[in-house]
N, C-alpha and C. Protein backbone atom coordinates (compact mmCIF):
# COMPACT_ATOMS: atom_id res chain seq x y z
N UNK A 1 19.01 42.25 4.25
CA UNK A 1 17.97 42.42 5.23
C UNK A 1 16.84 41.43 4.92
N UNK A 2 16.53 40.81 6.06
CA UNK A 2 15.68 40.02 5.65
C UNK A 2 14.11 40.05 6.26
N UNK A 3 13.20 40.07 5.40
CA UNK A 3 11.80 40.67 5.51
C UNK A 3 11.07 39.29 6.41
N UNK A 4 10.37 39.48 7.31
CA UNK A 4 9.78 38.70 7.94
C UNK A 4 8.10 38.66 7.45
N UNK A 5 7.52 38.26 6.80
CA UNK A 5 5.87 38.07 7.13
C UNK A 5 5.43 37.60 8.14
N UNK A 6 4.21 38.54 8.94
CA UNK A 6 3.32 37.70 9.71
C UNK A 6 1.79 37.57 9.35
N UNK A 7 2.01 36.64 9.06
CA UNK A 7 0.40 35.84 8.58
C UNK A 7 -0.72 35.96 10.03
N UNK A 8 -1.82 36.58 9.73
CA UNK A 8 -2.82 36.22 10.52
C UNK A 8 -3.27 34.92 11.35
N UNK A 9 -3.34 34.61 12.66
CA UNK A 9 -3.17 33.89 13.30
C UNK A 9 -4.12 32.52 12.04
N UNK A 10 -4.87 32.53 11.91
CA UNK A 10 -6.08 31.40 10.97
C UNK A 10 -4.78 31.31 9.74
N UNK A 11 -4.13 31.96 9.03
CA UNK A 11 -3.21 31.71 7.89
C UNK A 11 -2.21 30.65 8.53
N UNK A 12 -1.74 30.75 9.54
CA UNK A 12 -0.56 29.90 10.20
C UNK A 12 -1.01 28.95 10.48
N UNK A 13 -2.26 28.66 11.09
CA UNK A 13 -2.83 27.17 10.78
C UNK A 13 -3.27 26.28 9.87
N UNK A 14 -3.23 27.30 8.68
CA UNK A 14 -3.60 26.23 7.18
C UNK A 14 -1.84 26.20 7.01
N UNK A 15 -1.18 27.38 7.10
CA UNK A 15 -0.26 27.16 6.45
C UNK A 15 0.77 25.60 6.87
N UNK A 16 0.04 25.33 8.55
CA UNK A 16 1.28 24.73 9.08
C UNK A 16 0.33 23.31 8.74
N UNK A 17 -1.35 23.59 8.66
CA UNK A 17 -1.72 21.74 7.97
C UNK A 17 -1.56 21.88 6.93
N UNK A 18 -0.88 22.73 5.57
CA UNK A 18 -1.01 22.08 4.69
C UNK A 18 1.26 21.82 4.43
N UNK A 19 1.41 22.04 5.58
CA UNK A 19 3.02 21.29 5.57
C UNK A 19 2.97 20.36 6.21
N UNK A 20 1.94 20.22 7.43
CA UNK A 20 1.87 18.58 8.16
C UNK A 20 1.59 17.72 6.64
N UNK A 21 0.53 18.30 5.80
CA UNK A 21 0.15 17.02 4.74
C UNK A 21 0.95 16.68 3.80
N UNK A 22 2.17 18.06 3.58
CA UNK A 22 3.11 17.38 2.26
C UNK A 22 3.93 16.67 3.27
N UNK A 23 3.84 16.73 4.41
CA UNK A 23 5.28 16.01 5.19
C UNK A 23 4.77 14.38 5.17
N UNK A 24 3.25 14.03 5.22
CA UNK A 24 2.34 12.95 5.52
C UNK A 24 2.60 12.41 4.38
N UNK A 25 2.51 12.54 3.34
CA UNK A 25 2.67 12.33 1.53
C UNK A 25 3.95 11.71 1.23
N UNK A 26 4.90 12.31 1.74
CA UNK A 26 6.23 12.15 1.75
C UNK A 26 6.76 10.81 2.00
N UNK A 27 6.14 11.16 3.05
CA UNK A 27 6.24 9.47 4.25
C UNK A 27 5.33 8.88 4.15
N UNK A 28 4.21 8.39 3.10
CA UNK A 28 3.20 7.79 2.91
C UNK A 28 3.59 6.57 1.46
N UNK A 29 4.86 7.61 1.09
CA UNK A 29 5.26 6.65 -0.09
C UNK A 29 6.16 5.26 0.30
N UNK A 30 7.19 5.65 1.04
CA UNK A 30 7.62 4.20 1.17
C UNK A 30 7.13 3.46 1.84
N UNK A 31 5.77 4.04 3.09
CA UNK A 31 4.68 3.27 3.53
C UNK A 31 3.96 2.32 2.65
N UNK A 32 3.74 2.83 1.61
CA UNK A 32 2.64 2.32 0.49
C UNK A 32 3.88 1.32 -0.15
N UNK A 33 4.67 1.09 -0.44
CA UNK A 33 5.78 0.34 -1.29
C UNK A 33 5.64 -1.17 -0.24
N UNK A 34 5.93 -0.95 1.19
CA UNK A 34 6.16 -1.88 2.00
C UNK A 34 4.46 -2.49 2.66
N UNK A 35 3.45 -2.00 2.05
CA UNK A 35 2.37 -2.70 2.06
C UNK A 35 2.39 -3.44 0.75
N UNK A 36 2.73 -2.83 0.05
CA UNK A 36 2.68 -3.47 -1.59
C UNK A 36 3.51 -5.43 -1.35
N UNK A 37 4.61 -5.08 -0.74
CA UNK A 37 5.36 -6.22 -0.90
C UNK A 37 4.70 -7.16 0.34
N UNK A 38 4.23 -6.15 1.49
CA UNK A 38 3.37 -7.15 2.21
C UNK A 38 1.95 -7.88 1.63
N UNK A 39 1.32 -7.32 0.56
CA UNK A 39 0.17 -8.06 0.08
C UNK A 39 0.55 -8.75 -1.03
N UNK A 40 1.66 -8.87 -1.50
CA UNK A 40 2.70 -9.89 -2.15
C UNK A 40 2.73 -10.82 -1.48
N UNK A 41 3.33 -10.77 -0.64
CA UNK A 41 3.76 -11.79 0.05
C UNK A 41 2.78 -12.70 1.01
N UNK A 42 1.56 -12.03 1.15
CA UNK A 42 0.68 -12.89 0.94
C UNK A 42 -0.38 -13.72 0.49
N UNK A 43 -0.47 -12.91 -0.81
CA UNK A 43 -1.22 -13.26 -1.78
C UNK A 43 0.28 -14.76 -2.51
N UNK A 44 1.14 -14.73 -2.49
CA UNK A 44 2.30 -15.68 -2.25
C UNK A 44 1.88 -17.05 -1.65
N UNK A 45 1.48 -16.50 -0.20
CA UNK A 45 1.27 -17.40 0.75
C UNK A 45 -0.18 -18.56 0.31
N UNK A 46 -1.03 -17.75 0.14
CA UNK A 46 -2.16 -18.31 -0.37
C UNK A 46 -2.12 -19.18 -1.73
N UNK A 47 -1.13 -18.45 -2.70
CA UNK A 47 -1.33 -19.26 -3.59
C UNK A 47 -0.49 -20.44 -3.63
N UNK A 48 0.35 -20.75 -2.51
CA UNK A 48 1.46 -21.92 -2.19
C UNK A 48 0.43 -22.77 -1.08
N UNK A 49 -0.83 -22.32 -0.35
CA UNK A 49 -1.46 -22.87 0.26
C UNK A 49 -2.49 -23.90 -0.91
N UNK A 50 -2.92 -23.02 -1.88
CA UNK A 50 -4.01 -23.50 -3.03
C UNK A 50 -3.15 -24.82 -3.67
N UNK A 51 -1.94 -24.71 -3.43
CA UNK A 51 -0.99 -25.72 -4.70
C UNK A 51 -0.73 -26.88 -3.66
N UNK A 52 -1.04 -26.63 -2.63
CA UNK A 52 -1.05 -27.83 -1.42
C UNK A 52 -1.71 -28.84 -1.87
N UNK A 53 -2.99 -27.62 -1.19
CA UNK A 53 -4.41 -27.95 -0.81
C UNK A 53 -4.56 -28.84 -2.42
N UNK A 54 -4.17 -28.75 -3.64
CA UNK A 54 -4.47 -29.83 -4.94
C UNK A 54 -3.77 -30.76 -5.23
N UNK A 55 -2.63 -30.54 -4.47
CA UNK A 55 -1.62 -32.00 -4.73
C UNK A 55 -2.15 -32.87 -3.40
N UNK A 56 -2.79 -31.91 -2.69
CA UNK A 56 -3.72 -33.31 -1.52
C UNK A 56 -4.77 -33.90 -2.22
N UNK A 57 -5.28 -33.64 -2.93
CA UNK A 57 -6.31 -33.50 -3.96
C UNK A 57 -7.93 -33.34 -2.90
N UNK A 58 -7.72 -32.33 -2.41
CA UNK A 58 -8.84 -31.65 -1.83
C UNK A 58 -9.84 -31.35 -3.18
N UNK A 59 -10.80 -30.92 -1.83
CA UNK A 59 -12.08 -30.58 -3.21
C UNK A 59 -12.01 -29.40 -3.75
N UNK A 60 -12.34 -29.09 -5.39
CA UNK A 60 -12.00 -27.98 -6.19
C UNK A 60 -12.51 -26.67 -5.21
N UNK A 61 -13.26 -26.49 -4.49
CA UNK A 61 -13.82 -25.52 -3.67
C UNK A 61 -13.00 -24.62 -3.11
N UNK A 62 -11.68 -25.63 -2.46
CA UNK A 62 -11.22 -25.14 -1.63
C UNK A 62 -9.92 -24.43 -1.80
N UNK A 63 -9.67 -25.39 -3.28
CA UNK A 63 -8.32 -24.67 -4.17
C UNK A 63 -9.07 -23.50 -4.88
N UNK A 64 -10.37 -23.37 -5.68
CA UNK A 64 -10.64 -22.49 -5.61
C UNK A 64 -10.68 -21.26 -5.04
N UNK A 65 -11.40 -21.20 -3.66
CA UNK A 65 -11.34 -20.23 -3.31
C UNK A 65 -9.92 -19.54 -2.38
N UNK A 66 -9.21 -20.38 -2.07
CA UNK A 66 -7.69 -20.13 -1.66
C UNK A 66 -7.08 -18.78 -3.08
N UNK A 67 -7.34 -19.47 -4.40
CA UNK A 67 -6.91 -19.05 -5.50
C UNK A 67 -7.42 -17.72 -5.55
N UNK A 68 -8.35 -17.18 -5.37
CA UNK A 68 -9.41 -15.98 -5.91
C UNK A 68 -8.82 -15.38 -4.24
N UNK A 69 -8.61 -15.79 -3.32
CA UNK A 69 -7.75 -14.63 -1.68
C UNK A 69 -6.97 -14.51 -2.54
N UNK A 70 -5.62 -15.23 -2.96
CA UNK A 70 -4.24 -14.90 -3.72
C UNK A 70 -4.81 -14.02 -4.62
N UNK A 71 -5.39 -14.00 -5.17
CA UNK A 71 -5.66 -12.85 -6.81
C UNK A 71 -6.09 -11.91 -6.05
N UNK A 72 -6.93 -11.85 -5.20
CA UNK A 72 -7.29 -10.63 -4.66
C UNK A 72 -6.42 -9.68 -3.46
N UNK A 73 -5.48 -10.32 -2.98
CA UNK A 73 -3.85 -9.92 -2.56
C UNK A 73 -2.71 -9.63 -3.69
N UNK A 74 -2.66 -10.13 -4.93
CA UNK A 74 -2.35 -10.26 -5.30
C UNK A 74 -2.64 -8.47 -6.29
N UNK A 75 -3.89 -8.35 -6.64
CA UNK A 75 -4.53 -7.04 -6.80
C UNK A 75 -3.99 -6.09 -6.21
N UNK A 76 -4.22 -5.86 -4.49
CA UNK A 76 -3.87 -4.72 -3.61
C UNK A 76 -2.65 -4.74 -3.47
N UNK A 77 -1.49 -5.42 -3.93
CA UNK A 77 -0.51 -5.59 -4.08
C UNK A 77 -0.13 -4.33 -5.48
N UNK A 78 -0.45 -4.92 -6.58
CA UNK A 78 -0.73 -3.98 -7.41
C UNK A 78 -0.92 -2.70 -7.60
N UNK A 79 -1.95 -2.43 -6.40
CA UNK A 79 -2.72 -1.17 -6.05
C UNK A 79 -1.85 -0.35 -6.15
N UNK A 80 -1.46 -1.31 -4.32
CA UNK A 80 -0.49 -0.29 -3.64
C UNK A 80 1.10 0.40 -4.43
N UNK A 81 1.64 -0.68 -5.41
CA UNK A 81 2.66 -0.59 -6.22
C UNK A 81 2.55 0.70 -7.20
N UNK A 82 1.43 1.20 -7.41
CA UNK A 82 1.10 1.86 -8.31
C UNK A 82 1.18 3.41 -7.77
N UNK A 83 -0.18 3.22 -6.51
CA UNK A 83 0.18 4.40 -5.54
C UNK A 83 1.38 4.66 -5.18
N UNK A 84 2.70 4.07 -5.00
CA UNK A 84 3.97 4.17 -4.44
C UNK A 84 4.73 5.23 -5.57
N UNK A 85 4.15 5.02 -6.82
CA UNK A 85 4.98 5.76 -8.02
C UNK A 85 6.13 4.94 -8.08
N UNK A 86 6.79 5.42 -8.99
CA UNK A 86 7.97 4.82 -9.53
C UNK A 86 9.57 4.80 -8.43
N UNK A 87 9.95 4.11 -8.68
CA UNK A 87 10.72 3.28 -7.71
C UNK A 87 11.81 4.29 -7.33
N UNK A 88 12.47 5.23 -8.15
CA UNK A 88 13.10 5.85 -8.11
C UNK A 88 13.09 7.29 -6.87
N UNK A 89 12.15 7.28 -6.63
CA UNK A 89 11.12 8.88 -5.99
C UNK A 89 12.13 8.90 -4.39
């Protein structure tokens, strides 16, 4: 026999946002993995732009600051890799 609970109408609405949020969590991880490889891949981009921009022999300014976008893509890349947890999940 199987026992039914009925939760007070206000209980069924936490109960059902706090299953919308583990369902959000869930699906937030391989979200976060595929931003990770997207700020890879352009922190990538930038730093293949910076290695141009010095074999043109542009001014240090500009390889500079190309260099410090890549590191800083290169970071949220990181971030996001971290937030994702381990690869396995």
């Amino acid at each position: 026999m199987q026992v039914r609970l009925r939760l007070p109408r206000h209980f069924e609405s936490v109960v059902s946002l706090a299953r919308d949020r583990i369902l959000e969590r869930r699906d937030a991880i391989p979200r976060a993995r595929w931003f990770a490889w997207w700020y890879l891949s352009i922190g990538l981009g930038f730093l293949l732009l910076a290695v141009r921009t010095a074999i043109a022999a542009a001014p240090f300014w500009q390889v500079g600051l190309r260099l410090v976008i890549a590191v800083g893509f290169f970071l949220l890349a990181y971030a996001q890799f971290r937030s994702a947890g381990p690869q396995g999940r």
